[in-house]
PDB file of N, CA and C in Angstrom:
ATOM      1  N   UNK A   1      23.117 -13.402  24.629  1.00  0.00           N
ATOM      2  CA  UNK A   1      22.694 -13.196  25.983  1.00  0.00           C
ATOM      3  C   UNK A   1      21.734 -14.307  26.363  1.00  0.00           C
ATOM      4  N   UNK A   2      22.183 -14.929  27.141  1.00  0.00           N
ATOM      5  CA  UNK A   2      20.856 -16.347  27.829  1.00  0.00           C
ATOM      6  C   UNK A   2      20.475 -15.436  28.906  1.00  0.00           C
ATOM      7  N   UNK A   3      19.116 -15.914  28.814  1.00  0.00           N
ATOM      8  CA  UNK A   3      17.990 -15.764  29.813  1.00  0.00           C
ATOM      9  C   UNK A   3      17.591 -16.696  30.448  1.00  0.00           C
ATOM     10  N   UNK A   4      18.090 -16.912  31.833  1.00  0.00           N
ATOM     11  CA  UNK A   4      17.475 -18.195  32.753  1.00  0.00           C
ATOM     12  C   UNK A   4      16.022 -17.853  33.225  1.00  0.00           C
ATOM     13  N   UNK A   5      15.317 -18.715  33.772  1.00  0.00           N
ATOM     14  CA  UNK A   5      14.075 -18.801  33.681  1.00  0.00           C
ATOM     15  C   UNK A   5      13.683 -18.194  34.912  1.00  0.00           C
ATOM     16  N   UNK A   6      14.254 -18.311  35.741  1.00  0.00           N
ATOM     17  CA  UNK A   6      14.134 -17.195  36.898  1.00  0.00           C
ATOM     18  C   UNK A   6      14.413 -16.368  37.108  1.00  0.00           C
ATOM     19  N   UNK A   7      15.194 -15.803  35.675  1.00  0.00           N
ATOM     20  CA  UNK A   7      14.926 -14.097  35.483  1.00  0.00           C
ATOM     21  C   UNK A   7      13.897 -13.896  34.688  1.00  0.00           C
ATOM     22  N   UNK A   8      13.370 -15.160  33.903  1.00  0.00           N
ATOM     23  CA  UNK A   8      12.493 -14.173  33.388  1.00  0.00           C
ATOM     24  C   UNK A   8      11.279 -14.292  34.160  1.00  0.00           C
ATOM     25  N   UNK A   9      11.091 -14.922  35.217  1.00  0.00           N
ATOM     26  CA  UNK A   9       9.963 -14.679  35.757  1.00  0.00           C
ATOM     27  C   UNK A   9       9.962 -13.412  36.718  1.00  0.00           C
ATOM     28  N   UNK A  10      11.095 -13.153  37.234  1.00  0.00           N
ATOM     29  CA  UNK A  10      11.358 -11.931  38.526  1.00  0.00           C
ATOM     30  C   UNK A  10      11.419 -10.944  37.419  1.00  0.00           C
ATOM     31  N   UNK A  11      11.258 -10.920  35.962  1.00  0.00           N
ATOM     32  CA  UNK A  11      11.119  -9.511  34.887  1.00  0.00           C
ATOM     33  C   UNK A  11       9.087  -9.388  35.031  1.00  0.00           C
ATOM     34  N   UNK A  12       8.879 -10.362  34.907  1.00  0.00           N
ATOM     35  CA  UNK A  12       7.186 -10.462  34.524  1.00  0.00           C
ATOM     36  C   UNK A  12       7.072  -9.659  35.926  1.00  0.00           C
ATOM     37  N   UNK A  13       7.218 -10.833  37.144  1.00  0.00           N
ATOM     38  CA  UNK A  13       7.023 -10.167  38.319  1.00  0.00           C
ATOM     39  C   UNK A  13       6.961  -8.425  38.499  1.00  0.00           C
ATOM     40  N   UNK A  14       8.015  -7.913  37.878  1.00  0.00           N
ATOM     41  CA  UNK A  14       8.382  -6.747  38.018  1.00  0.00           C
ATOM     42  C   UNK A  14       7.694  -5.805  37.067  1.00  0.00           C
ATOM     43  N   UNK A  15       7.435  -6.658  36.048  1.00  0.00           N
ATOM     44  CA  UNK A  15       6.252  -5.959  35.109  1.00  0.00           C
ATOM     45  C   UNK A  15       5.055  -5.478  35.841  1.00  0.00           C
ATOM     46  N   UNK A  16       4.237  -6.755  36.181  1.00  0.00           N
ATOM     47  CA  UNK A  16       3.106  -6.639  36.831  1.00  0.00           C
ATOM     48  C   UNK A  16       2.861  -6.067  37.979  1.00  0.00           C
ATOM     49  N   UNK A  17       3.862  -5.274  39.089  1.00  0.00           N
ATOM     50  CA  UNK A  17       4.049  -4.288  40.020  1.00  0.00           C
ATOM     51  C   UNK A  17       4.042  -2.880  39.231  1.00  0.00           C
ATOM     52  N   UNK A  18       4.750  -3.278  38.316  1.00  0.00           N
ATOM     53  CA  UNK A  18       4.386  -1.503  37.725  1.00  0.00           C
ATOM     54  C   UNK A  18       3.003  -1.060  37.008  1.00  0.00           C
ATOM     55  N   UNK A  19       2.001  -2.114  36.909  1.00  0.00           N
ATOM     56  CA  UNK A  19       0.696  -2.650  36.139  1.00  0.00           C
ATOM     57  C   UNK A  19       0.097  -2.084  37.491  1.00  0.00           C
ATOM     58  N   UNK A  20       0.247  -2.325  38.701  1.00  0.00           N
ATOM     59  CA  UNK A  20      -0.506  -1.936  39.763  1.00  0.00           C
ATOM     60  C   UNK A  20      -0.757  -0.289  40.072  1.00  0.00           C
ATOM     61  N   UNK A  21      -2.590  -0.244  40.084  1.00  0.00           N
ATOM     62  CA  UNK A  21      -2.267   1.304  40.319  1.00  0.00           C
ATOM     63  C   UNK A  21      -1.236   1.748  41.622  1.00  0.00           C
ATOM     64  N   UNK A  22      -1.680   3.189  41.689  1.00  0.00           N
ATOM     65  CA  UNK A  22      -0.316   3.868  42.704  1.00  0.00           C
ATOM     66  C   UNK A  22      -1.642   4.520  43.218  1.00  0.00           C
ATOM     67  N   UNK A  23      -1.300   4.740  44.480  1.00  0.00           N
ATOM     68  CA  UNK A  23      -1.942   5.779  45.203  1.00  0.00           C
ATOM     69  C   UNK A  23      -1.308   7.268  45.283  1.00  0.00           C
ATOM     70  N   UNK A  24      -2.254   8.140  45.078  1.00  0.00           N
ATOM     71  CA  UNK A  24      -1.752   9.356  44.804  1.00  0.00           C
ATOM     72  C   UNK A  24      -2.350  10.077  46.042  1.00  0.00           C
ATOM     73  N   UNK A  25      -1.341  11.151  46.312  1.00  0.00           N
ATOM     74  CA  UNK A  25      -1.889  11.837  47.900  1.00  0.00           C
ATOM     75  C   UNK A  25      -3.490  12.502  46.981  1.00  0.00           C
ATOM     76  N   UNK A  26      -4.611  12.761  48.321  1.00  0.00           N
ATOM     77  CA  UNK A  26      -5.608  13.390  47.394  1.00  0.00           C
ATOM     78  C   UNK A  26      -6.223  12.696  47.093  1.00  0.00           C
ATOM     79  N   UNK A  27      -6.185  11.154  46.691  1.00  0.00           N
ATOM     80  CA  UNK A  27      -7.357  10.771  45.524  1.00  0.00           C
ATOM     81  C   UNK A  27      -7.504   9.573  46.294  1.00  0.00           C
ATOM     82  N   UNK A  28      -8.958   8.960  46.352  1.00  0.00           N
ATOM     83  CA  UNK A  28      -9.572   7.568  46.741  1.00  0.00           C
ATOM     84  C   UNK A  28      -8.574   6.781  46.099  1.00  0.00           C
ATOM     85  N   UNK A  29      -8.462   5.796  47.372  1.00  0.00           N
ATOM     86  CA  UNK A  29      -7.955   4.723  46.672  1.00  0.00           C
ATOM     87  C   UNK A  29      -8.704   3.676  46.690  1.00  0.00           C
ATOM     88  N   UNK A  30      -8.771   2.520  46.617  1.00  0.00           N
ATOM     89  CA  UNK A  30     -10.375   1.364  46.086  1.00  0.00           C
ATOM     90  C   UNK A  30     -10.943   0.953  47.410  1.00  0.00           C
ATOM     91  N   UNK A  31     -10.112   0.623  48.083  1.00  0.00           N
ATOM     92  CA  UNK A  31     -10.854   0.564  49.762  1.00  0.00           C
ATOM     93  C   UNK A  31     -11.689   1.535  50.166  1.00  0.00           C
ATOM     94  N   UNK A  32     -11.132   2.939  49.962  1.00  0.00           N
ATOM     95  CA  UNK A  32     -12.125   4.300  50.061  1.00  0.00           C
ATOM     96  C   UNK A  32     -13.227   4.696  49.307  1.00  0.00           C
ATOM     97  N   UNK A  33     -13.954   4.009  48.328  1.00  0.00           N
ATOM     98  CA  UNK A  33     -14.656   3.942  47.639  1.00  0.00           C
ATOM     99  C   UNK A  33     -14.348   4.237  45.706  1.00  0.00           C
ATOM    100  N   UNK A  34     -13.107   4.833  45.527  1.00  0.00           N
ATOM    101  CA  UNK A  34     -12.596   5.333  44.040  1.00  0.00           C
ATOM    102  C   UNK A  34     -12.240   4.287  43.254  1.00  0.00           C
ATOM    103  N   UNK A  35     -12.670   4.339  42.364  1.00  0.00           N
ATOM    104  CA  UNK A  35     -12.534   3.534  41.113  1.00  0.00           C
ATOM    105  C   UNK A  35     -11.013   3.212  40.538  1.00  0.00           C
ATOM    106  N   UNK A  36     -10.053   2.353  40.358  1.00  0.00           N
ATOM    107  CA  UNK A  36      -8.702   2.620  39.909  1.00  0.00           C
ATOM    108  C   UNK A  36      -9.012   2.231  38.294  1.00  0.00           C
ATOM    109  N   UNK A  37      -7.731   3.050  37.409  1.00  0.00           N
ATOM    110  CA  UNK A  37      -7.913   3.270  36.163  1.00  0.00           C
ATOM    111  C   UNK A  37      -7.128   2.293  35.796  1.00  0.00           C
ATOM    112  N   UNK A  38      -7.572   0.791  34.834  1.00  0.00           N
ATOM    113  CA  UNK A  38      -7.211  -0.569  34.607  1.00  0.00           C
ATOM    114  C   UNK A  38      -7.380  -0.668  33.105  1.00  0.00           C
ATOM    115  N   UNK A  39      -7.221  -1.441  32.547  1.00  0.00           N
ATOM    116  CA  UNK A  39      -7.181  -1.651  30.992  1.00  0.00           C
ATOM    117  C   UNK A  39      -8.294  -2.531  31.106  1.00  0.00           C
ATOM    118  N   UNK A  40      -8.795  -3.520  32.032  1.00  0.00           N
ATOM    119  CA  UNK A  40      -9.421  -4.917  32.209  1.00  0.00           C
ATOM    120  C   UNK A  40     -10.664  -4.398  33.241  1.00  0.00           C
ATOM    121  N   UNK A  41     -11.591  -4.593  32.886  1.00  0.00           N
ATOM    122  CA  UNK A  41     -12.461  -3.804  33.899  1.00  0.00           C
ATOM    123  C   UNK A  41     -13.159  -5.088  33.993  1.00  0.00           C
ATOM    124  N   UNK A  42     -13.070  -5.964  35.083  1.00  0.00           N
ATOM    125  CA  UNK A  42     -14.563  -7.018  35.944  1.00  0.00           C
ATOM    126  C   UNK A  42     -15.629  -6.487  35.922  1.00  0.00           C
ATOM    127  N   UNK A  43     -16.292  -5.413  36.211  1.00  0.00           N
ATOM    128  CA  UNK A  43     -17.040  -5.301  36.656  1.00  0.00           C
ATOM    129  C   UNK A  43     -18.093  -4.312  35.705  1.00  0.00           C
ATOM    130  N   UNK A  44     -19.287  -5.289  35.177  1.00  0.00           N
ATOM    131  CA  UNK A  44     -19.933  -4.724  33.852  1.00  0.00           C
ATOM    132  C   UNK A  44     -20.466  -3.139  33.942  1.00  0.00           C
ATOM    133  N   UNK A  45     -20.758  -3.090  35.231  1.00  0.00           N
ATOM    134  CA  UNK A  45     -21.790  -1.537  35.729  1.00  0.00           C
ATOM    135  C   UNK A  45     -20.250  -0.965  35.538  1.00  0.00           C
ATOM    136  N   UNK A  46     -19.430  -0.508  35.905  1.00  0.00           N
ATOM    137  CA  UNK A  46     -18.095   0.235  35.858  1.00  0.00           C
ATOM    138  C   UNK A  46     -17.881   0.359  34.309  1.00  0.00           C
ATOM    139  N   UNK A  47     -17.692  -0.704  33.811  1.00  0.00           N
ATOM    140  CA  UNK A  47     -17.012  -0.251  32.262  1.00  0.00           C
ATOM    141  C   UNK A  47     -18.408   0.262  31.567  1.00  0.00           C
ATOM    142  N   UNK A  48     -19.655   0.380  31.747  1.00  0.00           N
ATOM    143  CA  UNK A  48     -20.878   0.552  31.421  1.00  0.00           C
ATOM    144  C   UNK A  48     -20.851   2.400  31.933  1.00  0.00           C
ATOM    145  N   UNK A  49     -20.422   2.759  33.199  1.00  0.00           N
ATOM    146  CA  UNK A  49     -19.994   3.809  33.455  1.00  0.00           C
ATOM    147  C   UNK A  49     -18.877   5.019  32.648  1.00  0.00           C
ATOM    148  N   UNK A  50     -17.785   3.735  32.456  1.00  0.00           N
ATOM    149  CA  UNK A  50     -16.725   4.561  31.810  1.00  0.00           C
ATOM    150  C   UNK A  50     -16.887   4.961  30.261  1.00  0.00           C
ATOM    151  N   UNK A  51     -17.700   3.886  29.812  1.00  0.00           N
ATOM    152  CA  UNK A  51     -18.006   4.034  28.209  1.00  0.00           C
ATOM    153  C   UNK A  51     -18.697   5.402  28.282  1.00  0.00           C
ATOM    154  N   UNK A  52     -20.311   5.239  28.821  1.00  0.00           N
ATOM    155  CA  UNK A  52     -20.800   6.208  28.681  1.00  0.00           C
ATOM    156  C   UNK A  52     -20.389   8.159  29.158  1.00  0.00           C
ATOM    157  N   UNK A  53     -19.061   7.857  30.362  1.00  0.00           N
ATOM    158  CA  UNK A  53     -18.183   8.884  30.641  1.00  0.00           C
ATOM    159  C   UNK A  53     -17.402   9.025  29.187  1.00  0.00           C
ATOM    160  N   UNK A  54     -16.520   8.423  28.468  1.00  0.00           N
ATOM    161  CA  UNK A  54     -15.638   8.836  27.441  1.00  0.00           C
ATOM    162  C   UNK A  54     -16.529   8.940  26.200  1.00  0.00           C
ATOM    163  N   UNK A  55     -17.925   8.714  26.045  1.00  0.00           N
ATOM    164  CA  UNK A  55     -18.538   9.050  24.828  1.00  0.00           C
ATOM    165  C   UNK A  55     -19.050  10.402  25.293  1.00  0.00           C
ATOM    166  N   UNK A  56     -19.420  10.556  26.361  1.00  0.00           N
ATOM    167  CA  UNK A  56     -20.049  11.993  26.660  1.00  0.00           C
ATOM    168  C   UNK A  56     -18.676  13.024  26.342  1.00  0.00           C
ATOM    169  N   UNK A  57     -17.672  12.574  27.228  1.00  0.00           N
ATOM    170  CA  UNK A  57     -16.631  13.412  26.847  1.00  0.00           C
ATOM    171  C   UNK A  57     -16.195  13.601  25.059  1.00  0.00           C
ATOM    172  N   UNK A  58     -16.537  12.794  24.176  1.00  0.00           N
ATOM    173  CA  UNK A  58     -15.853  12.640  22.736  1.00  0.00           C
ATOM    174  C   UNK A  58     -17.095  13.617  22.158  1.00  0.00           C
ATOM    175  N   UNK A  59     -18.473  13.907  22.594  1.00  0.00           N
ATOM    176  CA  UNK A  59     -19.503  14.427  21.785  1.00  0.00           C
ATOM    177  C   UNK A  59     -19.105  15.872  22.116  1.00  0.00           C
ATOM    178  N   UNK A  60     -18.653  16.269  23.381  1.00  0.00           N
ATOM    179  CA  UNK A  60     -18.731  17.637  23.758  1.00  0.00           C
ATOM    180  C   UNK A  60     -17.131  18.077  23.126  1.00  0.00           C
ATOM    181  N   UNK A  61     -16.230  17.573  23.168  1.00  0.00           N
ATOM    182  CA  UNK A  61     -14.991  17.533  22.512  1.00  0.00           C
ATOM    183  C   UNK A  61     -15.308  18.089  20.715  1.00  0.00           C
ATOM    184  N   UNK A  62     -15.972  17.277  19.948  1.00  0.00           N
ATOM    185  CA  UNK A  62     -16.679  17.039  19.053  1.00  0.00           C
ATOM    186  C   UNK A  62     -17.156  18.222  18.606  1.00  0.00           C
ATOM    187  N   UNK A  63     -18.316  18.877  19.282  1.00  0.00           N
ATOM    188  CA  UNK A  63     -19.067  20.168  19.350  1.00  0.00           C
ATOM    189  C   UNK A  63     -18.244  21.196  19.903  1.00  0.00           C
ATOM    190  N   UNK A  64     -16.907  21.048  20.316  1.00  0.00           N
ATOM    191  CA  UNK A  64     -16.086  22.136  20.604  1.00  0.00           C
ATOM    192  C   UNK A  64     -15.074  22.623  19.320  1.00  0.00           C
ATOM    193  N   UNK A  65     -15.122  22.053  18.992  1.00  0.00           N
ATOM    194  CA  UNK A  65     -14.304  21.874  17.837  1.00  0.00           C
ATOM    195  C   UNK A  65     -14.929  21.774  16.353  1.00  0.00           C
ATOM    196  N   UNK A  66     -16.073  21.826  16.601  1.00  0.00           N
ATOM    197  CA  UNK A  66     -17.066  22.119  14.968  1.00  0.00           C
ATOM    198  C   UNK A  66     -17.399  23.572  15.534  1.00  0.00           C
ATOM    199  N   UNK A  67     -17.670  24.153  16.804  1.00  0.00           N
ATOM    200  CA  UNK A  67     -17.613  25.485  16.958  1.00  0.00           C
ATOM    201  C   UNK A  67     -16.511  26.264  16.802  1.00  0.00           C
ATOM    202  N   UNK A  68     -15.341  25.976  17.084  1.00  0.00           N
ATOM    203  CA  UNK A  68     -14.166  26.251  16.244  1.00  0.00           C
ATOM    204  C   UNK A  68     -13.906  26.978  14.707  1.00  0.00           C
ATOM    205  N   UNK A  69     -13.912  25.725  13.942  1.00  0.00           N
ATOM    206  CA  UNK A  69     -14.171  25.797  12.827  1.00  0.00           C
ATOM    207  C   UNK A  69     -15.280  26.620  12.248  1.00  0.00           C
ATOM    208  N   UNK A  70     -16.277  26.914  12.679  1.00  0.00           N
ATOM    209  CA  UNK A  70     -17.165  27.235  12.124  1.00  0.00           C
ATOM    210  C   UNK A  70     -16.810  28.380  12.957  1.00  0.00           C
ATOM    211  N   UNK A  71     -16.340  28.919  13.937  1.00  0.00           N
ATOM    212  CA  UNK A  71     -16.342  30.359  14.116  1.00  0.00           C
ATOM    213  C   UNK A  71     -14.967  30.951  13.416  1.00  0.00           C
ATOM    214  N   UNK A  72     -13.547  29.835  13.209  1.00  0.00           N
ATOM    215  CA  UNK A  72     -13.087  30.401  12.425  1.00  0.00           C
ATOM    216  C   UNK A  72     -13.273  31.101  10.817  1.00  0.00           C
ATOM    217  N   UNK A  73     -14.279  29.685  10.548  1.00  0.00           N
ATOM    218  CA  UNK A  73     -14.897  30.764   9.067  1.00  0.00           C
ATOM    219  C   UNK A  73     -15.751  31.888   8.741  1.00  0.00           C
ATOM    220  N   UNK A  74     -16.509  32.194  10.476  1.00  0.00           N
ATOM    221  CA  UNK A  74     -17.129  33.140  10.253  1.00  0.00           C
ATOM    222  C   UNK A  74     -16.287  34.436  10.817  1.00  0.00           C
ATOM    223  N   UNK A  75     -15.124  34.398  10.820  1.00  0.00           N
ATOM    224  CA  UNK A  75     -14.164  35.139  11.381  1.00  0.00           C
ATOM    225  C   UNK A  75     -13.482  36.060   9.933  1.00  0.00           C
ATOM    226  N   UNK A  76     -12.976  34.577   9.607  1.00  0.00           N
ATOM    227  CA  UNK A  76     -12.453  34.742   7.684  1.00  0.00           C
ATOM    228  C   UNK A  76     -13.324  35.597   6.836  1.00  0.00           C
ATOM    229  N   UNK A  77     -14.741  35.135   6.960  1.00  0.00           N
ATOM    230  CA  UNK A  77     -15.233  35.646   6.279  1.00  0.00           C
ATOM    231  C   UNK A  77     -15.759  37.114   6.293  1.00  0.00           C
ATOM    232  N   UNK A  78     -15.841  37.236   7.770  1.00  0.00           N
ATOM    233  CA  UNK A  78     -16.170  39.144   7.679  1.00  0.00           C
ATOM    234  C   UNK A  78     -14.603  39.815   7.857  1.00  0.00           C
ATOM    235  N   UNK A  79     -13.437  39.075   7.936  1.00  0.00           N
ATOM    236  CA  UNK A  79     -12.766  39.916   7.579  1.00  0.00           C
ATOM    237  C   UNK A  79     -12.408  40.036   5.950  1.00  0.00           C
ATOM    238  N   UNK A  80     -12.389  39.092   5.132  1.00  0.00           N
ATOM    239  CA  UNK A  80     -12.650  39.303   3.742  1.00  0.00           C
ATOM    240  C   UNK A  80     -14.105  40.381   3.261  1.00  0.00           C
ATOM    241  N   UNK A  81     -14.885  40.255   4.278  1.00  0.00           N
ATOM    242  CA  UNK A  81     -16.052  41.342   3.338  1.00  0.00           C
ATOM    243  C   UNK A  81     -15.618  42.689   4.238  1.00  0.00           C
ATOM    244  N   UNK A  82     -14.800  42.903   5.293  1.00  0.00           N
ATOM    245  CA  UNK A  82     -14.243  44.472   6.040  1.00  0.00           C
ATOM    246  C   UNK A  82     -12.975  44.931   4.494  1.00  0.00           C
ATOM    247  N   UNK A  83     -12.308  44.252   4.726  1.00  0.00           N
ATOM    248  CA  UNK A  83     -11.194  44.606   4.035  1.00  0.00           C
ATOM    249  C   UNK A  83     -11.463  44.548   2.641  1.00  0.00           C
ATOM    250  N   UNK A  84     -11.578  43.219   2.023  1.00  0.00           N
ATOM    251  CA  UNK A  84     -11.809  43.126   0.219  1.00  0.00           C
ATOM    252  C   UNK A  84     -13.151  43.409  -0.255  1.00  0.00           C
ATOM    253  N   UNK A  85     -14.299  43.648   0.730  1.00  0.00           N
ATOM    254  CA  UNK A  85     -15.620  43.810   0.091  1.00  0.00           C
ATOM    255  C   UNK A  85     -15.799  45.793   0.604  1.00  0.00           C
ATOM    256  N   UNK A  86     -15.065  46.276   0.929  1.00  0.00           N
ATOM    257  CA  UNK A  86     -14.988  47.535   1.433  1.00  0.00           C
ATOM    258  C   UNK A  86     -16.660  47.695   2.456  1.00  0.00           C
ATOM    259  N   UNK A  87     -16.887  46.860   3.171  1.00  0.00           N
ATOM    260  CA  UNK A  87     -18.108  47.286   3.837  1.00  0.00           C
ATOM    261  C   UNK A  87     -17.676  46.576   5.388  1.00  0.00           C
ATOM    262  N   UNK A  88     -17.178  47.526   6.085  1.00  0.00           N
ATOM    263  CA  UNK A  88     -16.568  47.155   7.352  1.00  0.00           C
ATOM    264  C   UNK A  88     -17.862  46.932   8.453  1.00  0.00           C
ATOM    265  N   UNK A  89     -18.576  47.901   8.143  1.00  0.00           N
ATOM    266  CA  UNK A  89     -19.917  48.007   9.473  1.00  0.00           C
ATOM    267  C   UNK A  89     -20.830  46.916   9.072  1.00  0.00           C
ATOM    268  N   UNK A  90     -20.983  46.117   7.889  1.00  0.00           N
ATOM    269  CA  UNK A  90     -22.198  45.178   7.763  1.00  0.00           C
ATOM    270  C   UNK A  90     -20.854  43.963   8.306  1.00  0.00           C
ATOM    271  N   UNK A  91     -19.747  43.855   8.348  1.00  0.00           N
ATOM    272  CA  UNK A  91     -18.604  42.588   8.668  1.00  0.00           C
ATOM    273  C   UNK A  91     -18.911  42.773   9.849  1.00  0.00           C
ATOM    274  N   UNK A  92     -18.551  43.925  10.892  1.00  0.00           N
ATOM    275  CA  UNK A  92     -18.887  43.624  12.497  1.00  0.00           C
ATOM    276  C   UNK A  92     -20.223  43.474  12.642  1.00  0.00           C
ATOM    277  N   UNK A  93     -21.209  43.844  11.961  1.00  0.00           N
ATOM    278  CA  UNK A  93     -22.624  43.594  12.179  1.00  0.00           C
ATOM    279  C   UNK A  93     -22.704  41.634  12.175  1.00  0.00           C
ATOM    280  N   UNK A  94     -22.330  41.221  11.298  1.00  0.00           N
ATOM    281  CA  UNK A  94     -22.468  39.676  10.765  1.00  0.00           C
ATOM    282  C   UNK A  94     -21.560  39.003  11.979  1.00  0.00           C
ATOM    283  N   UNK A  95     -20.150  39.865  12.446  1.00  0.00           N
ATOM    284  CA  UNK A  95     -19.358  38.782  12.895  1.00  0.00           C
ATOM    285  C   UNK A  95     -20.189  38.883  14.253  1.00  0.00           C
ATOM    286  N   UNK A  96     -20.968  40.001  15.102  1.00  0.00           N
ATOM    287  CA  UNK A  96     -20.995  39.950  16.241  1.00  0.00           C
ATOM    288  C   UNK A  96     -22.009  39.108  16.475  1.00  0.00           C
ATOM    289  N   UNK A  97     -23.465  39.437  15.332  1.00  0.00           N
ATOM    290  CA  UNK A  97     -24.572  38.875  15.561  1.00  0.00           C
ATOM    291  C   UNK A  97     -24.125  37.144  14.714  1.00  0.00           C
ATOM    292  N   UNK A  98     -23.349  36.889  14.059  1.00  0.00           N
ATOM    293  CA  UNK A  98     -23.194  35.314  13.881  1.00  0.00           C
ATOM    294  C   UNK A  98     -22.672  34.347  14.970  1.00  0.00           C
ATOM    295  N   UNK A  99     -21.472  35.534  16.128  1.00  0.00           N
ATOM    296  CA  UNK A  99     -20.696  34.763  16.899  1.00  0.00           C
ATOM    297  C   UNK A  99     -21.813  34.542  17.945  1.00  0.00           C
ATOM    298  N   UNK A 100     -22.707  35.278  18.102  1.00  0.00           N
ATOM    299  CA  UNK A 100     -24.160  34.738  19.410  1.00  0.00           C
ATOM    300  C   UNK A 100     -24.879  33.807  18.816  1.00  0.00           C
ATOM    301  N   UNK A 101     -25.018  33.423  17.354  1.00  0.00           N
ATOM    302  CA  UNK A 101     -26.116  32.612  17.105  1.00  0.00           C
ATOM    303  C   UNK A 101     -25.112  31.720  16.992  1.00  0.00           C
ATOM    304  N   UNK A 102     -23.978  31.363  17.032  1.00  0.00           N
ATOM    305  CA  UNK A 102     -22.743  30.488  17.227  1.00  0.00           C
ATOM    306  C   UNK A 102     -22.888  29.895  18.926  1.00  0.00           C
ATOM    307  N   UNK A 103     -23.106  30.931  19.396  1.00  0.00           N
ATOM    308  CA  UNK A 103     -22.795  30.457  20.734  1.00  0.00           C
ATOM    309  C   UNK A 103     -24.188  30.014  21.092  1.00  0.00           C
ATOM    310  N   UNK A 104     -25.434  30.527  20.798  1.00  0.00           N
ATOM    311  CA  UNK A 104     -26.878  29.984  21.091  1.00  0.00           C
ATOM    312  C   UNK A 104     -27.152  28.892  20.517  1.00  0.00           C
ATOM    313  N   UNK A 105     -27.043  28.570  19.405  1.00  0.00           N
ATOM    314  CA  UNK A 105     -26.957  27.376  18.863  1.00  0.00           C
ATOM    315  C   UNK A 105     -26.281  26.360  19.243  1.00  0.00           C
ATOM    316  N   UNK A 106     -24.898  26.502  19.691  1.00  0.00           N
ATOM    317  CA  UNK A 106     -24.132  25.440  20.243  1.00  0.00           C
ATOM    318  C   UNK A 106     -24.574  24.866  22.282  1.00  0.00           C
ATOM    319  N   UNK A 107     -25.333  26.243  22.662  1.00  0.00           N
ATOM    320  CA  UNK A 107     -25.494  25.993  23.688  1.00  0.00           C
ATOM    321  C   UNK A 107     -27.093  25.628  23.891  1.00  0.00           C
ATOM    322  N   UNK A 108     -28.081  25.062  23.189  1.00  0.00           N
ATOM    323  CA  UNK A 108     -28.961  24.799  22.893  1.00  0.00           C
ATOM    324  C   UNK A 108     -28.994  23.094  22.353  1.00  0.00           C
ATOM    325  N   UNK A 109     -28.120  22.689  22.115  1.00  0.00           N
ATOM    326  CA  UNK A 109     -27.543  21.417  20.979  1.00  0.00           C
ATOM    327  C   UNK A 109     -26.758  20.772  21.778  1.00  0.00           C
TER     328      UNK A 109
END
């Protein structure tokens, strides 16, 4: 297959139109003051913005998901001491009062 050179430029061309954001009904577009979402950001205060937006988002992500885990084991574990430790009322005692110091702790942090 040959490729003449003025297809491959009307391919790039056609690349770089689909590289262009889109306006979506609803949302600023850059004349209106909204930010468009680029791989290449000019402008240092903006990507200085977005960093500190996707690290805030990765810490709370982060802490959602170590609360997770950690409420799944405290889940595991009073149902292993209801069922295999035969003491059902100290398991809901632990799971109810662990799942608030789960949730006070995480919402404190």
């Amino acid at each position: 297959m040959t490729v003449f050179m003025s297809e491959g430029i009307a391919a790039c061309e056609d690349a770089r139109n689909l590289a262009r954001p889109v306006a979506f009904p609803g949302h600023l577009s850059e004349a209106q003051g909204g930010i468009a979402m680029v791989d290449a950001l000019d402008d240092p205060h903006v990507a200085a913005q977005e960093l500190r937006a996707h690290v805030q988002t990765f810490h709370s992500f982060s802490k959602l998901v170590l609360f997770a885990i950690l409420h799944i084991g405290l889940v595991m574990a009073c149902l292993a001491l209801a069922f295999l430790g035969n003491s059902p009322l100290i398991a809901l005692i632990l799971g109810i009062g662990g799942t608030a110091a789960l949730i006070a702790a995480f919402a404190v942090f």
